[in-house]
N, C-alpha and C. Protein backbone atom coordinates (compact mmCIF):
# COMPACT_ATOMS: atom_id res chain seq x y z
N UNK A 1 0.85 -1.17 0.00
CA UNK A 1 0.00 0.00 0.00
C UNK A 1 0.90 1.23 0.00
N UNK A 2 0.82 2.37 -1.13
CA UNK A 2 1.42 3.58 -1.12
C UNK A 2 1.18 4.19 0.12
N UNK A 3 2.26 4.99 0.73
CA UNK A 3 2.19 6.12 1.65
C UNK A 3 1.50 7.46 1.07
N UNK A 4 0.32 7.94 1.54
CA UNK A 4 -0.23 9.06 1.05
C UNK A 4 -0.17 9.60 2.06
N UNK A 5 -0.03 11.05 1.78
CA UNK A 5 -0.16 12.29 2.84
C UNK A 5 -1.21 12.93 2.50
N UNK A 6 -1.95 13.21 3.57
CA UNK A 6 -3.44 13.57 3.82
C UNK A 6 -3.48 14.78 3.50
N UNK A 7 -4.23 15.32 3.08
CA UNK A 7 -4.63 16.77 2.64
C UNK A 7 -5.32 17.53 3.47
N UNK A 8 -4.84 18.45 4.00
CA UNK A 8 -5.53 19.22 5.38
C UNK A 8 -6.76 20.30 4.47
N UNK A 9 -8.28 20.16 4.89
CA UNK A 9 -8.55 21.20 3.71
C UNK A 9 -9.93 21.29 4.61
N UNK A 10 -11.08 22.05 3.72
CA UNK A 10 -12.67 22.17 4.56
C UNK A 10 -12.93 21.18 4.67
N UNK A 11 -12.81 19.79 4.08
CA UNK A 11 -13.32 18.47 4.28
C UNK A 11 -12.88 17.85 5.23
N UNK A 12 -11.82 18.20 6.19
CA UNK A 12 -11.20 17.11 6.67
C UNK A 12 -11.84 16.92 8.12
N UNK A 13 -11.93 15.78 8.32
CA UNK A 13 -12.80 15.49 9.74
C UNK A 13 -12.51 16.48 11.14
N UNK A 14 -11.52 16.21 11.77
CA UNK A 14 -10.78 17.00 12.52
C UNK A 14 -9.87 17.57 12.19
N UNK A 15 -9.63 18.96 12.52
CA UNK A 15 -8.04 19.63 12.13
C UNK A 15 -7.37 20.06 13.38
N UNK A 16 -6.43 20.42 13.92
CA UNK A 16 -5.70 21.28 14.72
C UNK A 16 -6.04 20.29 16.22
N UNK A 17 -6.23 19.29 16.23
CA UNK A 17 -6.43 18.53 17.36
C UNK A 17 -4.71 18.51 18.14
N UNK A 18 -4.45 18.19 19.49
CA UNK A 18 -3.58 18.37 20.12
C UNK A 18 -2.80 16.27 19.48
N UNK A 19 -1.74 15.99 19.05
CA UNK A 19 -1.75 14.99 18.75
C UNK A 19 0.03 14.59 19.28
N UNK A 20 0.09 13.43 19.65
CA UNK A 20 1.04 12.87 20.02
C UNK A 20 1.57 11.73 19.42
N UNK A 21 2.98 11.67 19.35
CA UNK A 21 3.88 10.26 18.83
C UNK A 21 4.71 9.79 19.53
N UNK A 22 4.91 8.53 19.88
CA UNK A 22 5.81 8.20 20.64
C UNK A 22 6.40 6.82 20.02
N UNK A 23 8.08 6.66 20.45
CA UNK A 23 8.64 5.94 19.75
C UNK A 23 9.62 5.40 20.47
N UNK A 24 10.65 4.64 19.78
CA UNK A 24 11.74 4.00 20.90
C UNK A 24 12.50 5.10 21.37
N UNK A 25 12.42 5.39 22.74
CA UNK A 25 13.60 6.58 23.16
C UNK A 25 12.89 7.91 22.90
N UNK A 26 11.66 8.24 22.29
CA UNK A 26 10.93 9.69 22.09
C UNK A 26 9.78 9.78 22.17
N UNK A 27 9.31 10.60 22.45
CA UNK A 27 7.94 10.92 22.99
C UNK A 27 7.68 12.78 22.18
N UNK A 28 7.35 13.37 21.31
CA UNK A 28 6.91 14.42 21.06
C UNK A 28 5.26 14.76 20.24
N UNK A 29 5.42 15.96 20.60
CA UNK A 29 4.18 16.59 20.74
C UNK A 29 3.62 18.02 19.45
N UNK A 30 2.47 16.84 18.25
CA UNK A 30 2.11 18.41 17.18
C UNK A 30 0.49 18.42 17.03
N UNK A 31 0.51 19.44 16.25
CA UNK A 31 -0.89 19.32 15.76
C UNK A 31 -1.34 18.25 15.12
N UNK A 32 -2.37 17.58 14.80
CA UNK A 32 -2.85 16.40 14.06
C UNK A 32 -3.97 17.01 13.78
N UNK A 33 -4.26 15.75 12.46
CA UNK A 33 -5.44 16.03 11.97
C UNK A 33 -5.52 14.65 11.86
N UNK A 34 -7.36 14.52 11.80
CA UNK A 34 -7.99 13.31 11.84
C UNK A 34 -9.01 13.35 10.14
N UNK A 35 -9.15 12.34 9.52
CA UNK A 35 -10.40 12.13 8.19
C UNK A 35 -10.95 10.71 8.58
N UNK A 36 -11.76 10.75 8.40
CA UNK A 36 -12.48 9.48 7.87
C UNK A 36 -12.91 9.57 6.36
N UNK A 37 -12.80 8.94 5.55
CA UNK A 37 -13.56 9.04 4.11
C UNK A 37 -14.15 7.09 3.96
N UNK A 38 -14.40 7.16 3.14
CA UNK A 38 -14.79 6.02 2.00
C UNK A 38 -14.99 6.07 0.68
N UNK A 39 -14.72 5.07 -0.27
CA UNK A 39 -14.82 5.40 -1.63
C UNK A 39 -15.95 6.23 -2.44
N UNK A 40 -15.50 7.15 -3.19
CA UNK A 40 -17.07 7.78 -4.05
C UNK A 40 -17.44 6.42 -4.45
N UNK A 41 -16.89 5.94 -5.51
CA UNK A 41 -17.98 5.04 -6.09
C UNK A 41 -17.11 3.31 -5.60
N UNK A 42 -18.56 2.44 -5.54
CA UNK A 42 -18.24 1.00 -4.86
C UNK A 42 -17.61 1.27 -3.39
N UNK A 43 -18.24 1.94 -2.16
CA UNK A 43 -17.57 1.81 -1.18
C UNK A 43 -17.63 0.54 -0.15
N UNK A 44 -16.49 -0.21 -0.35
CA UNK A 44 -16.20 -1.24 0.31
C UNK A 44 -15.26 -1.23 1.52
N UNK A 45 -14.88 0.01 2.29
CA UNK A 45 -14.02 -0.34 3.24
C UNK A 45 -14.47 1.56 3.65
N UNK A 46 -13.84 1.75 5.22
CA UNK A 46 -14.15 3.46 5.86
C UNK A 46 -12.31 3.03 5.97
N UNK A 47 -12.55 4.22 5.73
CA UNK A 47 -10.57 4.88 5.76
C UNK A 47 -10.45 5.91 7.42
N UNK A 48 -9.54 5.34 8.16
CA UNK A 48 -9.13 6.35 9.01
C UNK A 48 -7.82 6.66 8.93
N UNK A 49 -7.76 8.31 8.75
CA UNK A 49 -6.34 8.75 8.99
C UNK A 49 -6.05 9.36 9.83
N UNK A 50 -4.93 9.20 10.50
CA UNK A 50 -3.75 10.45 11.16
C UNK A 50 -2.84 10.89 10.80
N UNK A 51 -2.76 12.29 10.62
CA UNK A 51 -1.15 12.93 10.45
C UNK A 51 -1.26 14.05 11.48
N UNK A 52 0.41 13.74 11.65
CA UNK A 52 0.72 14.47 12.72
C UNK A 52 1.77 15.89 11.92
N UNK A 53 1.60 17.24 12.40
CA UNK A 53 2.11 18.60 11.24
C UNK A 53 4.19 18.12 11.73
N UNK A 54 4.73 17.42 10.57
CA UNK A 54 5.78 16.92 11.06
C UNK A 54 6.70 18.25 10.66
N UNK A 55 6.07 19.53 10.83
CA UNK A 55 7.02 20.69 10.62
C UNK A 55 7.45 21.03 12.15
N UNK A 56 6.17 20.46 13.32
CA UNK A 56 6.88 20.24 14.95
C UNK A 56 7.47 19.28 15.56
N UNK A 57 7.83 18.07 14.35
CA UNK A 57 8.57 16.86 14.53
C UNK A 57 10.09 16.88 14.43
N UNK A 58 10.70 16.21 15.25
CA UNK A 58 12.17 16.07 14.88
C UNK A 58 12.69 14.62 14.46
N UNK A 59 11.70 13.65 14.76
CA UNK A 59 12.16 12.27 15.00
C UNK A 59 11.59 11.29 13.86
N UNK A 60 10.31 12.35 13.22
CA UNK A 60 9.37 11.49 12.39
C UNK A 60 9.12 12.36 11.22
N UNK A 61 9.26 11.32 10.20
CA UNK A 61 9.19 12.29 8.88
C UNK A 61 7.76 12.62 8.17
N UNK A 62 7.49 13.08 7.23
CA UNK A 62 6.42 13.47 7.14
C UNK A 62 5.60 11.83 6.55
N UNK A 63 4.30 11.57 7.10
CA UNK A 63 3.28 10.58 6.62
C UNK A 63 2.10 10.55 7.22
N UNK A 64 1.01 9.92 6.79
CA UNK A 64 0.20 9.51 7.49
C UNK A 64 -0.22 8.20 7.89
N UNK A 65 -0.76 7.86 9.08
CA UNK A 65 -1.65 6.68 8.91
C UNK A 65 -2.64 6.18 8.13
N UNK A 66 -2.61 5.57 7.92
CA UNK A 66 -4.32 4.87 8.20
C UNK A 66 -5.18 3.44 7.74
N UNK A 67 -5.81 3.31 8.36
CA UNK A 67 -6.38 1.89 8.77
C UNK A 67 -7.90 1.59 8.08
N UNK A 68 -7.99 0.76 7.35
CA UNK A 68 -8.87 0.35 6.25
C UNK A 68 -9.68 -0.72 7.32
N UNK A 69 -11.52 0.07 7.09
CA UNK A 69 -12.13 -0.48 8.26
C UNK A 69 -13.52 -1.13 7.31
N UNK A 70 -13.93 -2.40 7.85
CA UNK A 70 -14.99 -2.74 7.07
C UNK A 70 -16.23 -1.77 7.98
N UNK A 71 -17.40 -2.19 7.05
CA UNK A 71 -18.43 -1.26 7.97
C UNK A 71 -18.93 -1.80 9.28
N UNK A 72 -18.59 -2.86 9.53
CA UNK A 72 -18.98 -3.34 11.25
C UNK A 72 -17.71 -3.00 11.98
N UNK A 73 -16.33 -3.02 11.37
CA UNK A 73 -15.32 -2.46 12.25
C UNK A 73 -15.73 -0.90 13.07
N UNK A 74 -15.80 -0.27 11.41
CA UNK A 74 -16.57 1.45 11.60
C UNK A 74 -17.64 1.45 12.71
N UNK A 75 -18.39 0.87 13.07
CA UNK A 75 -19.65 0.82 13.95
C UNK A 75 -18.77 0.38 15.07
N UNK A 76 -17.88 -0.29 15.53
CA UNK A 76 -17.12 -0.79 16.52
C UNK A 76 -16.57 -0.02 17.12
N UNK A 77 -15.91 0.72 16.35
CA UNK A 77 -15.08 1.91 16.69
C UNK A 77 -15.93 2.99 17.12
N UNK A 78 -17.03 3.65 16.43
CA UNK A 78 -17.72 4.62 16.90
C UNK A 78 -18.64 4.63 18.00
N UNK A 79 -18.74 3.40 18.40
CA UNK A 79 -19.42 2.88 19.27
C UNK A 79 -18.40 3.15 20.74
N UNK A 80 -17.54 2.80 20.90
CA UNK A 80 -16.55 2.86 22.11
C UNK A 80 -15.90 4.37 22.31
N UNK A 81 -16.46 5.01 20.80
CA UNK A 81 -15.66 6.50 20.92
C UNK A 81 -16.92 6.93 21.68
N UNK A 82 -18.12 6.68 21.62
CA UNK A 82 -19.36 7.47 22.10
C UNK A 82 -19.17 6.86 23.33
N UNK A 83 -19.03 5.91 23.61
CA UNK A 83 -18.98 5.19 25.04
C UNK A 83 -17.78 5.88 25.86
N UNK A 84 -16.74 6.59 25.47
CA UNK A 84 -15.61 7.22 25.69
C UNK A 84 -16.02 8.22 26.25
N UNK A 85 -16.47 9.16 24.91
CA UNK A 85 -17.09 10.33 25.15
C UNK A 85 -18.24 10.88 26.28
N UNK A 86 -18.82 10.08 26.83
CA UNK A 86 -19.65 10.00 27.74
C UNK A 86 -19.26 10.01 28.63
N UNK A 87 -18.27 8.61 29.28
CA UNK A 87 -17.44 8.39 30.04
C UNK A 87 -16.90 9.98 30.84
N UNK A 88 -15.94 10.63 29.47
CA UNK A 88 -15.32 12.07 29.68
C UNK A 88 -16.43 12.98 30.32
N UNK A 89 -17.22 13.18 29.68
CA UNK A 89 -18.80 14.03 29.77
C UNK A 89 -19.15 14.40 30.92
N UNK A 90 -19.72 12.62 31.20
CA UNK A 90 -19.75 12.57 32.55
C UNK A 90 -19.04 13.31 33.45
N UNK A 91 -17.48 12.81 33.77
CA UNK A 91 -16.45 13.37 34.97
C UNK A 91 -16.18 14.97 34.54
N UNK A 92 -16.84 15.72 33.27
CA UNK A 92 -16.34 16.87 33.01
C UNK A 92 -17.70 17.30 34.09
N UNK A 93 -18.58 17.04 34.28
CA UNK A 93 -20.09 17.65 34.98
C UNK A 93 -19.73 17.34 36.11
């Protein structure tokens, strides 16, 4: 699978989120951005990405993630993020 770098733009799911990397021996700290997409046409899989702005990186070069989700994975995941989110919600009240 090619390495693509994500395109920061009006579409993109999350932008400017606080985002972290950590690695053997490093631990630093940039902006990230988050997408979800799926294919225009025949969508057979939800795409999640991360990139982290590797212009505040020293250790990691520029790329993104991301992880090719069937649609019950996608429901799996959003499911534990809302269960998360609540969780937070909650202890923020």
């Amino acid at each position: 699978m090619a390495d693509r770098i994500m395109k920061v733009n009006a579409y993109t799911t999350l932008d400017l989120l606080d985002g972290e990397v950590e690695g053997h021996g490093f631990e630093e700290e940039a902006y990230a951005v988050v997408n979800v997409t799926s294919p225009r046409e025949n969508p057979d899989h939800v795409s999640l990405q991360v990139e982290l702005d590797n212009t505040q990186l020293e250790h990691l070069e520029a790329h993104a993630e991301t992880v090719r989700l069937s649609a019950e994975e996608a429901r799996t995941l959003a499911a534990d993020l809302e269960k998360h989110a609540e969780k937070v919600e909650t202890s923020e009240g």
